[in-house]
PDB file of N, CA and C in Angstrom:
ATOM      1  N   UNK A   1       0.475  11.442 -10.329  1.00  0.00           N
ATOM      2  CA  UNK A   1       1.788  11.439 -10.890  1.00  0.00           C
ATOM      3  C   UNK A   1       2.779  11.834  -9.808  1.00  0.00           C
ATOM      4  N   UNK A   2       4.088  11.141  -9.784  1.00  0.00           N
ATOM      5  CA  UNK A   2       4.720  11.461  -8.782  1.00  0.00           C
ATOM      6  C   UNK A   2       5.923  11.975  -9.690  1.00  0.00           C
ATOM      7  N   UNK A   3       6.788  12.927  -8.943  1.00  0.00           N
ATOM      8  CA  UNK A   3       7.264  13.843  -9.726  1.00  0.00           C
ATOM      9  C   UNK A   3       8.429  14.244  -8.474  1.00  0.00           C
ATOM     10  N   UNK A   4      10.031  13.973  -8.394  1.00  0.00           N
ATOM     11  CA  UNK A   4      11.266  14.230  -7.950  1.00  0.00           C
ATOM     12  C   UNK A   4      11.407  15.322  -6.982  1.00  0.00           C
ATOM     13  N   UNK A   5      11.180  16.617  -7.829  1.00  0.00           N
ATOM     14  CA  UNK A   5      11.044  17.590  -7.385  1.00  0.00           C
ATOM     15  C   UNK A   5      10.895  18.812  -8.460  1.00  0.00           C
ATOM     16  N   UNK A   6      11.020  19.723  -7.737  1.00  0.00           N
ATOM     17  CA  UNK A   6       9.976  21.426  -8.013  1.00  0.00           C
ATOM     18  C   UNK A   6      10.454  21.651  -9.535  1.00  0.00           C
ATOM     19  N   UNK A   7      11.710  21.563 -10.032  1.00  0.00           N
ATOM     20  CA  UNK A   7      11.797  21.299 -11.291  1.00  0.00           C
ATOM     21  C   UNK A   7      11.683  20.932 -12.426  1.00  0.00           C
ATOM     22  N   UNK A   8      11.437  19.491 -11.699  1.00  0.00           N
ATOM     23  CA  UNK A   8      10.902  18.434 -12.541  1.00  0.00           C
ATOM     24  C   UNK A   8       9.443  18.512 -13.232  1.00  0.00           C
ATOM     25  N   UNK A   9       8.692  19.094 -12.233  1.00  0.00           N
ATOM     26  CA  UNK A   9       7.383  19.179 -11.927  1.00  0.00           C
ATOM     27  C   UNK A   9       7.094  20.219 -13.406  1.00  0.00           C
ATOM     28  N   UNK A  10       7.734  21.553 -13.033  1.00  0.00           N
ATOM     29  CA  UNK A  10       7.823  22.659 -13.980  1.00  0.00           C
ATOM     30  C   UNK A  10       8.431  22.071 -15.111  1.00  0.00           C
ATOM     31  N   UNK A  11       9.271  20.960 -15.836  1.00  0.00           N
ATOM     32  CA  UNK A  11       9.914  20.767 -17.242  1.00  0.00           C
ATOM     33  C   UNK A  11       8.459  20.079 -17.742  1.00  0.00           C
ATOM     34  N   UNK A  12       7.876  19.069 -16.817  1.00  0.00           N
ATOM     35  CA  UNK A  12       6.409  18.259 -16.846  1.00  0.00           C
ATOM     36  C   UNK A  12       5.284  19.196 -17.307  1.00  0.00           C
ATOM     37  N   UNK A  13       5.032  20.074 -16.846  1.00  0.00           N
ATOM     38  CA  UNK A  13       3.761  21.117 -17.101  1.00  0.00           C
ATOM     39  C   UNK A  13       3.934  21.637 -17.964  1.00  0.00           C
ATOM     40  N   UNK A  14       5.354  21.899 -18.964  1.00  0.00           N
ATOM     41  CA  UNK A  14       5.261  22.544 -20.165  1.00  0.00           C
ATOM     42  C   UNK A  14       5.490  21.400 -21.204  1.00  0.00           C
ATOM     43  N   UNK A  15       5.312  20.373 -20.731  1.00  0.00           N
ATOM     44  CA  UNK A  15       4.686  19.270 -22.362  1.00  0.00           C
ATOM     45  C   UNK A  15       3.514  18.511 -21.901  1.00  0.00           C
ATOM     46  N   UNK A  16       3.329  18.398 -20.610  1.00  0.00           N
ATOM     47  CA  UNK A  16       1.485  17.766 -20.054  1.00  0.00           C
ATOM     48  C   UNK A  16       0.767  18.048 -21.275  1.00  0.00           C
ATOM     49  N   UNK A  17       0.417  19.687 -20.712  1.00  0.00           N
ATOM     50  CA  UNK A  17      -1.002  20.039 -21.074  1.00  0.00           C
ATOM     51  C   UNK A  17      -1.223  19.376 -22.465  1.00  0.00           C
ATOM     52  N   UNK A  18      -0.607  19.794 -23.549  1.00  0.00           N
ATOM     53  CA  UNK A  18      -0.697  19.298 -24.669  1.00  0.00           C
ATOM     54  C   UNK A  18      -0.770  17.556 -25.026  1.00  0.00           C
ATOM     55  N   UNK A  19       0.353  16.969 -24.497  1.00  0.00           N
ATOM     56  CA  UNK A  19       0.318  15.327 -24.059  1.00  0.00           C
ATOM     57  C   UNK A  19      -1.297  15.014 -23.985  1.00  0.00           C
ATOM     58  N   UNK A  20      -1.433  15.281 -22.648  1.00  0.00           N
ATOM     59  CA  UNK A  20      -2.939  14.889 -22.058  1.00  0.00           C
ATOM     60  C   UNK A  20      -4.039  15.163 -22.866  1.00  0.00           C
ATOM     61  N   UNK A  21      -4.059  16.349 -23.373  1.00  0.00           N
ATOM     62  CA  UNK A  21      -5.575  16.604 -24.340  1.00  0.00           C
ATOM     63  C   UNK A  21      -5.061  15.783 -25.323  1.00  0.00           C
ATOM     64  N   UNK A  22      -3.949  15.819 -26.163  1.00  0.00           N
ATOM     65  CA  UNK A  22      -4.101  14.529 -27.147  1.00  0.00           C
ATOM     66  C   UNK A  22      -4.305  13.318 -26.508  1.00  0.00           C
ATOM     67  N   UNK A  23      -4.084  12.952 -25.319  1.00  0.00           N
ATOM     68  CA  UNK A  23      -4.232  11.582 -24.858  1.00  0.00           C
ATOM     69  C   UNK A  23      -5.841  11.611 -24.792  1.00  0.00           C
ATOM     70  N   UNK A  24      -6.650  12.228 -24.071  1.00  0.00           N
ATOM     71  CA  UNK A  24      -8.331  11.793 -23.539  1.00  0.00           C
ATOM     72  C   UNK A  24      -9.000  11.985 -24.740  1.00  0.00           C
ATOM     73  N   UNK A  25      -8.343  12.969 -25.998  1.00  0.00           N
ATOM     74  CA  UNK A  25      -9.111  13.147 -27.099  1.00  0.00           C
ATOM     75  C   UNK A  25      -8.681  11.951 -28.405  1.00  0.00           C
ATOM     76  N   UNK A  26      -7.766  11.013 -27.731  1.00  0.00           N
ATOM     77  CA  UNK A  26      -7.385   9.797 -28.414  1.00  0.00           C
ATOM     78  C   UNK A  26      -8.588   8.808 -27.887  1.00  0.00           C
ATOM     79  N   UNK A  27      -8.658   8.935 -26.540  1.00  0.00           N
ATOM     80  CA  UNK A  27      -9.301   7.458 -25.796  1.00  0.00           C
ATOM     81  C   UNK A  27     -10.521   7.865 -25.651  1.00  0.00           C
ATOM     82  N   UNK A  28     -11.361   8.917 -26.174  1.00  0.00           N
ATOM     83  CA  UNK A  28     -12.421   9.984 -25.383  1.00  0.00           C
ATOM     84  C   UNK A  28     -12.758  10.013 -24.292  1.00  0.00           C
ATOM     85  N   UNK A  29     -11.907  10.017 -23.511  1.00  0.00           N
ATOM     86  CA  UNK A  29     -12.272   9.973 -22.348  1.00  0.00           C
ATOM     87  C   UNK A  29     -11.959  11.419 -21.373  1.00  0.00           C
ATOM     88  N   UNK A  30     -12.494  12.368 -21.521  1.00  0.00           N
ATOM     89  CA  UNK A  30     -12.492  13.594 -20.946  1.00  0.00           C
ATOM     90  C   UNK A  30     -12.553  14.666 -19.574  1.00  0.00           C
ATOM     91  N   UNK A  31     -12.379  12.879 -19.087  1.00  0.00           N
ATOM     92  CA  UNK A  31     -12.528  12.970 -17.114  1.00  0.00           C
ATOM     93  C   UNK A  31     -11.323  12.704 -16.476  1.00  0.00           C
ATOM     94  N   UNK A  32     -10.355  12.401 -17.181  1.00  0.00           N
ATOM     95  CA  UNK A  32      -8.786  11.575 -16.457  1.00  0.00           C
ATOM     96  C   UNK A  32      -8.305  13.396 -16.178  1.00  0.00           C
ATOM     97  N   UNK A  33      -7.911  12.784 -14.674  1.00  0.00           N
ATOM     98  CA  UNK A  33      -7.715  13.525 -13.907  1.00  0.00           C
ATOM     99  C   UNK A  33      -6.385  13.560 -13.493  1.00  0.00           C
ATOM    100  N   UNK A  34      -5.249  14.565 -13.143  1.00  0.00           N
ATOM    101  CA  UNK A  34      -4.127  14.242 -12.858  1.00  0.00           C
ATOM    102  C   UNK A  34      -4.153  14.837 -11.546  1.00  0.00           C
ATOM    103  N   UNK A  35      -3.106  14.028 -10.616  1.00  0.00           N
ATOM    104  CA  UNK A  35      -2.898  14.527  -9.166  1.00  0.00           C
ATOM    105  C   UNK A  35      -1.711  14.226  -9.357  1.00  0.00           C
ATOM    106  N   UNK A  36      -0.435  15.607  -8.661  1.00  0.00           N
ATOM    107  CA  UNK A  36       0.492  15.452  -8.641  1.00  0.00           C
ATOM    108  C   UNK A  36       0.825  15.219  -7.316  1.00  0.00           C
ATOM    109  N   UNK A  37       1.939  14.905  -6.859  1.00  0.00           N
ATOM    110  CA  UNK A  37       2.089  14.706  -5.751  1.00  0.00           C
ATOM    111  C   UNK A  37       3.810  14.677  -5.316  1.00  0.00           C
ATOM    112  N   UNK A  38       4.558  15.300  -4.533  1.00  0.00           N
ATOM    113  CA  UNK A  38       5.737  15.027  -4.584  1.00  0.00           C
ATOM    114  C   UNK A  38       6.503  13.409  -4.219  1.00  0.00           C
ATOM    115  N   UNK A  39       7.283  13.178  -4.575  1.00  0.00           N
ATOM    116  CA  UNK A  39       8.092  11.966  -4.267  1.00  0.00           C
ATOM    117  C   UNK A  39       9.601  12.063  -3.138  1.00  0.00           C
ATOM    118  N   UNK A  40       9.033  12.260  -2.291  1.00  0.00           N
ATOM    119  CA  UNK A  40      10.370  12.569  -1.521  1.00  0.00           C
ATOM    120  C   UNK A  40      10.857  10.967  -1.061  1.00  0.00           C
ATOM    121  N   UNK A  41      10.234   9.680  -1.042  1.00  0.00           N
ATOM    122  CA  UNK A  41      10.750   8.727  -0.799  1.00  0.00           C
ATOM    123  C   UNK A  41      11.707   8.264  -1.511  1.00  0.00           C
ATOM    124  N   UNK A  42      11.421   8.741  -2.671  1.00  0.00           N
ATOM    125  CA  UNK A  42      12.725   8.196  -3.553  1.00  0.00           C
ATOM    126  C   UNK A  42      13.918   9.061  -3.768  1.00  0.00           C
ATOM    127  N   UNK A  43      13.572  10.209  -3.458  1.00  0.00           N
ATOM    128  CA  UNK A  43      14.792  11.370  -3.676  1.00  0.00           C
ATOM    129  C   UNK A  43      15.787  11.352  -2.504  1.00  0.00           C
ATOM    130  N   UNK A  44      16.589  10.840  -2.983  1.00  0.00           N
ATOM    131  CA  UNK A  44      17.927  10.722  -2.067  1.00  0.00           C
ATOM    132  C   UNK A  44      18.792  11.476  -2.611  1.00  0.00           C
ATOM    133  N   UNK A  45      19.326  12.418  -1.870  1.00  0.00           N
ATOM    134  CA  UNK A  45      20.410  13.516  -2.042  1.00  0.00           C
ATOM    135  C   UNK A  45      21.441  12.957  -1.074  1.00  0.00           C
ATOM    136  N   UNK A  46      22.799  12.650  -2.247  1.00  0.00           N
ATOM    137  CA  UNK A  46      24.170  12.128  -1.427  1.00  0.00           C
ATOM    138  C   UNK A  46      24.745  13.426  -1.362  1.00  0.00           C
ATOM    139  N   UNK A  47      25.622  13.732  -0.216  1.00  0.00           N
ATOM    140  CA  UNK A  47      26.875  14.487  -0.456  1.00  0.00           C
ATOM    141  C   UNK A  47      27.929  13.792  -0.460  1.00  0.00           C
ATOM    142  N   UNK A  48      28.741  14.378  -2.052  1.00  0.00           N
ATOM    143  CA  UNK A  48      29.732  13.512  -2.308  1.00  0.00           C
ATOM    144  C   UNK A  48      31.466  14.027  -1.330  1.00  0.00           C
ATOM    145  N   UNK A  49      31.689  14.010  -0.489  1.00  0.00           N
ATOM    146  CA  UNK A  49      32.883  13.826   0.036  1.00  0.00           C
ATOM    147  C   UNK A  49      33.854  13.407  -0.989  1.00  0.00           C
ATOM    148  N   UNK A  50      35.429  14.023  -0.137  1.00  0.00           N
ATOM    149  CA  UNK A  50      36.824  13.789  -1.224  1.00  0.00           C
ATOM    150  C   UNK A  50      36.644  12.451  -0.837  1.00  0.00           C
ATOM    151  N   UNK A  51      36.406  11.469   0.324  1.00  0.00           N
ATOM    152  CA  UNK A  51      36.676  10.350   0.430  1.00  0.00           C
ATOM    153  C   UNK A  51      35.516   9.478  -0.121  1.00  0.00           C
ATOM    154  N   UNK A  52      34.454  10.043  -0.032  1.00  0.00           N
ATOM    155  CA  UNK A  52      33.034   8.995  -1.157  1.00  0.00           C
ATOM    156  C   UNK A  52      33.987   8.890  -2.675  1.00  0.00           C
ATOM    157  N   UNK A  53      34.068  10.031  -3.165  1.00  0.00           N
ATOM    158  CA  UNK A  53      34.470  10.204  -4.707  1.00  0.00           C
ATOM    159  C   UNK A  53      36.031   9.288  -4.831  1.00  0.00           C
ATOM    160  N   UNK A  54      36.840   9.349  -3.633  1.00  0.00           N
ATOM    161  CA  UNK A  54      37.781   8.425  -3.813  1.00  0.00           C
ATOM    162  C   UNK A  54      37.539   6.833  -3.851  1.00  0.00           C
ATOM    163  N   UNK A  55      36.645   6.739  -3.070  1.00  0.00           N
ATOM    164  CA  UNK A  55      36.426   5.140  -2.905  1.00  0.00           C
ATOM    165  C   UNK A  55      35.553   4.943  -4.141  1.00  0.00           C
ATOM    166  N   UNK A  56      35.416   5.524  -4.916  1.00  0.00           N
ATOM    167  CA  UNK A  56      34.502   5.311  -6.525  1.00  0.00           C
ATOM    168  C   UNK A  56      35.217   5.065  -7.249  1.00  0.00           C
ATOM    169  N   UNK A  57      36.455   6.254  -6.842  1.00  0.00           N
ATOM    170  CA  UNK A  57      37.088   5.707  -8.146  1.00  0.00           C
ATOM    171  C   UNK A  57      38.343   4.557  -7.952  1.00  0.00           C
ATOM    172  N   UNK A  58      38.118   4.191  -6.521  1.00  0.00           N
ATOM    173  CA  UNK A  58      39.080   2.810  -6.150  1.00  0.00           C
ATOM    174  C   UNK A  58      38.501   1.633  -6.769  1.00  0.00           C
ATOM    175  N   UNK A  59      36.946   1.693  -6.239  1.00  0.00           N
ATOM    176  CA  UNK A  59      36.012   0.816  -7.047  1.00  0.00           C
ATOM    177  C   UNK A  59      36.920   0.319  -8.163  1.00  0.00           C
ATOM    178  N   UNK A  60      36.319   1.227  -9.180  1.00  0.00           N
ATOM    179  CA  UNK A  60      37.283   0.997 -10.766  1.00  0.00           C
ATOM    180  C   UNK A  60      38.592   0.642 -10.925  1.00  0.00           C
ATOM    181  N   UNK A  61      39.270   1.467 -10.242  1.00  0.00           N
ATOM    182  CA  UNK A  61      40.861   0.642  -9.951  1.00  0.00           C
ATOM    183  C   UNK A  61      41.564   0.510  -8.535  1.00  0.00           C
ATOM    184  N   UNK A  62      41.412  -0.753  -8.455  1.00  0.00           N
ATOM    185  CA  UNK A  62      42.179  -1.463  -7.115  1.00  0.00           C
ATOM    186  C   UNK A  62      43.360  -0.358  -6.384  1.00  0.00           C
ATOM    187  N   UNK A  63      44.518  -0.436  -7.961  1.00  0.00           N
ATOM    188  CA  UNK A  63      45.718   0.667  -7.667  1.00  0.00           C
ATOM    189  C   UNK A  63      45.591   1.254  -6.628  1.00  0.00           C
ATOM    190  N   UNK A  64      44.492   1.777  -6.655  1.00  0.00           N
ATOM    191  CA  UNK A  64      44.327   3.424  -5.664  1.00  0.00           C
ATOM    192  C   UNK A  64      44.481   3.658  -4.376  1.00  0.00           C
ATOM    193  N   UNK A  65      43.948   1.926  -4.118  1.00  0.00           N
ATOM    194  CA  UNK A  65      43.462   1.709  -2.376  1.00  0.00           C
ATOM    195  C   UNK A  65      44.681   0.956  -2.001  1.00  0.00           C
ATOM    196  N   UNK A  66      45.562   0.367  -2.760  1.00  0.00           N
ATOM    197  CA  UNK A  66      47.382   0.040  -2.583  1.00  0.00           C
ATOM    198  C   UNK A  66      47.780   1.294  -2.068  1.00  0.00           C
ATOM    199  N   UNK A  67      47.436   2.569  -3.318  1.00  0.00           N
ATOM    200  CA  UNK A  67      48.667   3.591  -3.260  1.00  0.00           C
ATOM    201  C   UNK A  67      47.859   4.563  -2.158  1.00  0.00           C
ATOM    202  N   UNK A  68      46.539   4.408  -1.073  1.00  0.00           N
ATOM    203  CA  UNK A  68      46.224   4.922  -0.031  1.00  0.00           C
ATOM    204  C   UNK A  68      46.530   4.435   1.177  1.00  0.00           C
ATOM    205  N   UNK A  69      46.980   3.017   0.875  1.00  0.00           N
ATOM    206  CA  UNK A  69      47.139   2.259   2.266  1.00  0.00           C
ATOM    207  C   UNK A  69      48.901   2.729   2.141  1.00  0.00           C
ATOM    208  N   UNK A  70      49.695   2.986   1.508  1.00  0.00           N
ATOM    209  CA  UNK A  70      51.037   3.311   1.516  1.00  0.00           C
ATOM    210  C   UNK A  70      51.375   4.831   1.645  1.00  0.00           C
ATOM    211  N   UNK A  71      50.224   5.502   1.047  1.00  0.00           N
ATOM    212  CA  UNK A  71      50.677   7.241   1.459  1.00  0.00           C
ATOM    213  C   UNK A  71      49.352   7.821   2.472  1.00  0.00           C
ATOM    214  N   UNK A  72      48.919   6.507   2.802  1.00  0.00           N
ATOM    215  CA  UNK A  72      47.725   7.450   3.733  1.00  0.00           C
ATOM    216  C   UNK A  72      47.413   8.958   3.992  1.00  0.00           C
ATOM    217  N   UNK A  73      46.980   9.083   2.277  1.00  0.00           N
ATOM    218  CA  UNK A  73      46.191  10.319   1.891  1.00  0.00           C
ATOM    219  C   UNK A  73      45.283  10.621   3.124  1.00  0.00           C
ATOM    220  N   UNK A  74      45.120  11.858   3.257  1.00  0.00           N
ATOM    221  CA  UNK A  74      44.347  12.488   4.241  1.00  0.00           C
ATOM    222  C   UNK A  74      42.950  12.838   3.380  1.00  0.00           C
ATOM    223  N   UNK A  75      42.082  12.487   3.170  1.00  0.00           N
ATOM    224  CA  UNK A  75      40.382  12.649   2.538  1.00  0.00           C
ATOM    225  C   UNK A  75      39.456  13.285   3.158  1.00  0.00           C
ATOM    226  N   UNK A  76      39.816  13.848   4.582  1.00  0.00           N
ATOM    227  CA  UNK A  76      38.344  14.195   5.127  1.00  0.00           C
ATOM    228  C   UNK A  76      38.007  15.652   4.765  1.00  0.00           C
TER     229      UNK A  76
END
């Protein structure tokens, strides 16, 4: 099982145990084994900057990037 991070892991282990024994005592199968493992390939941590969060919300409205190219807001 791959699992985000250290948190995630811990919200997971307090509904597993129970999950799983109803699961192998559904299928009888009493050998399924879990390996956790972290996922750092997929965990991408952005830092959001005044100028990331501005260009998001230019995204959504054009307006913004008019009224930056005319008051050339300072963002950094």
């Amino acid at each position: 099982m791959l699992y985000p991070s250290d948190s995630a892991k811990v919200e997971f282990d307090k509904v597993s145990r129970e999950f799983f024994n109803h699961f192998k005592t559904k299928v009888h199968n009493f050998s399924i084994e879990l390996i956790y493992k972290r996922d750092t390939e997929n965990l991408k941590i952005e830092v959001m900057t005044k100028r990331k969060i501005f260009e998001k919300f230019a995204e959504k409205n054009p307006l913004l990037k008019d009224l930056d190219d005319l008051m050339r807001f300072d963002l950094t």
